[in-house]
C-alpha atoms as a PDB file:
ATOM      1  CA  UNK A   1     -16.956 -55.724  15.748  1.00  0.00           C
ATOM      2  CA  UNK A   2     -13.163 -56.329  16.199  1.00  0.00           C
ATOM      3  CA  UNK A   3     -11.278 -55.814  13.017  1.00  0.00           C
ATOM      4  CA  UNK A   4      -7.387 -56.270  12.556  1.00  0.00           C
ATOM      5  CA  UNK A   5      -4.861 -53.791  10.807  1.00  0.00           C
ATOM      6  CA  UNK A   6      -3.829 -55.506   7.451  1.00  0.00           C
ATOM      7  CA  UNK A   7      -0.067 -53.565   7.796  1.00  0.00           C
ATOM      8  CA  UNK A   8       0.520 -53.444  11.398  1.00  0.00           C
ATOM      9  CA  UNK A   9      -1.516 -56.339  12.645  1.00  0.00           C
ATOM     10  CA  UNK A  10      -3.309 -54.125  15.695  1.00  0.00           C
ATOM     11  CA  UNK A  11      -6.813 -54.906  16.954  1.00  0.00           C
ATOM     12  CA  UNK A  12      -9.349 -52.269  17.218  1.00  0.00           C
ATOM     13  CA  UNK A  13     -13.222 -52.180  17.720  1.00  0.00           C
ATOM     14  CA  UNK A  14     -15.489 -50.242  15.207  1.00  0.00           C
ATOM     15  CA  UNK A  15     -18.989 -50.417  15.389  1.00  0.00           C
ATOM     16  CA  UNK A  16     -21.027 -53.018  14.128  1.00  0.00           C
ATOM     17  CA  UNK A  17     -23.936 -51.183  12.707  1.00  0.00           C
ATOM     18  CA  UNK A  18     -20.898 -48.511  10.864  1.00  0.00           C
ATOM     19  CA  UNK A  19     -20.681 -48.215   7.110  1.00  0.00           C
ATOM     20  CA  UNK A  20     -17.186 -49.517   7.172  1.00  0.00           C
ATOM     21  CA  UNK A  21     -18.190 -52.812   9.333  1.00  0.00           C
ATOM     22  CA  UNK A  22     -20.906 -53.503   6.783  1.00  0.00           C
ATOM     23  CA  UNK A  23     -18.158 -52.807   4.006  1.00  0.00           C
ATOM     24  CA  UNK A  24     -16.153 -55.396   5.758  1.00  0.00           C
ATOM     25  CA  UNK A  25     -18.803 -57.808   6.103  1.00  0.00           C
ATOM     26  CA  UNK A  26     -20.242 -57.970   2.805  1.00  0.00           C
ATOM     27  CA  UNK A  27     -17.041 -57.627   0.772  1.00  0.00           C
ATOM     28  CA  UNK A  28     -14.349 -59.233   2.022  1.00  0.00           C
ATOM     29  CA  UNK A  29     -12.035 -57.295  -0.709  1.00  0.00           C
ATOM     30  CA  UNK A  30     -11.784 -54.363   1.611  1.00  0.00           C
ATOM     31  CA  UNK A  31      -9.388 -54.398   3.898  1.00  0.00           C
ATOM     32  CA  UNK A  32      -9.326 -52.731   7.476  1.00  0.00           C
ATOM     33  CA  UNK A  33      -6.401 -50.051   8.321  1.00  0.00           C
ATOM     34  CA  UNK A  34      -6.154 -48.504  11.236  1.00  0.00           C
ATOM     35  CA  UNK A  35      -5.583 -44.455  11.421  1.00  0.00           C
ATOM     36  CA  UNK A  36      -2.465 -44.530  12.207  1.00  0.00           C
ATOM     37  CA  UNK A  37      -1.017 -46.684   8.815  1.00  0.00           C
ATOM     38  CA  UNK A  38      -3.852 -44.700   6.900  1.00  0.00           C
ATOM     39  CA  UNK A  39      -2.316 -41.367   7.390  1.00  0.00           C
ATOM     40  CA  UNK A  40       1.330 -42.597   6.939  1.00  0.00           C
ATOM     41  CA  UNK A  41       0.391 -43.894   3.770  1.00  0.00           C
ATOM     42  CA  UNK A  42      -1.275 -41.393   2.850  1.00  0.00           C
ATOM     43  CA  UNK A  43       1.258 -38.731   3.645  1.00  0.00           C
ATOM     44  CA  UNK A  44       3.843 -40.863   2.019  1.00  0.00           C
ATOM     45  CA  UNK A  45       1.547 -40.793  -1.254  1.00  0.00           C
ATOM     46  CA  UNK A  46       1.002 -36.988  -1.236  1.00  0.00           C
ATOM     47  CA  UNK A  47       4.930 -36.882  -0.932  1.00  0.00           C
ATOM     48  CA  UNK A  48       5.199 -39.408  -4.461  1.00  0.00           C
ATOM     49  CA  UNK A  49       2.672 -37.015  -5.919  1.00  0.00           C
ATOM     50  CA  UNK A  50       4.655 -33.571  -5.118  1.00  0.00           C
ATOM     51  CA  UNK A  51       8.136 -35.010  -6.653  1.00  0.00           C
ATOM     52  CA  UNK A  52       6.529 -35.023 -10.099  1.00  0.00           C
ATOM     53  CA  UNK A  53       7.584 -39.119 -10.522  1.00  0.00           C
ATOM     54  CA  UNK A  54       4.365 -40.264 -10.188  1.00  0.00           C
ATOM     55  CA  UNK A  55       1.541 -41.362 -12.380  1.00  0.00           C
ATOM     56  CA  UNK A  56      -1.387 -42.490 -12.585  1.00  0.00           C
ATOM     57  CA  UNK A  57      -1.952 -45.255 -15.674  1.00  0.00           C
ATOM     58  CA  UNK A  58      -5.610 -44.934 -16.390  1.00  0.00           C
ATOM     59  CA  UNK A  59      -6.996 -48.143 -18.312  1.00  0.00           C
ATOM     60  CA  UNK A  60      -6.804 -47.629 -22.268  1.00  0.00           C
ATOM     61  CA  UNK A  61     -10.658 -47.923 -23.829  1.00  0.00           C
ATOM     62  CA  UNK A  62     -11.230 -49.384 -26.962  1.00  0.00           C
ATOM     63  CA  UNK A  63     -12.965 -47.620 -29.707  1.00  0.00           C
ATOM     64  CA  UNK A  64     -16.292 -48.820 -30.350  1.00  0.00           C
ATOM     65  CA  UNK A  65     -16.994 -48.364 -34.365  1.00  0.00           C
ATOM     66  CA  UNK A  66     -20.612 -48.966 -33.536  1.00  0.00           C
ATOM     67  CA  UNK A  67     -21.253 -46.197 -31.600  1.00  0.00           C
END
């Protein structure tokens, strides 16, 4: 299966019968990046993390009286 790089628009082969080529096929949410842009951004996000700036807004719950 050829899949395309969503940042840097490169073409690569995975597998077809691969856990992220079914991903891809079933759910066309995902999105396909190739190692190179997955490690930048993820070094980049480790950096964010480190300078103490970043956070992480987790989804307020209501309170369920009920329960």
């Amino acid at each position: 299966m050829q899949v395309k790089c969503s940042i840097c628009d490169t073409v690569e082969a995975i597998e077809d019968d691969s856990l992220q080529a079914k991903r891809l096929r079933n759910r066309r949410i995902h999105m396909y990046l190739c190692q190179d842009c997955y490690e930048r951004i993820e070094k980049k996000t480790y950096e964010r993390h480190a300078t103490g700036d970043f956070q992480l807004y987790k989804e307020k719950k209501k309170k369920n009286d009920f329960i």
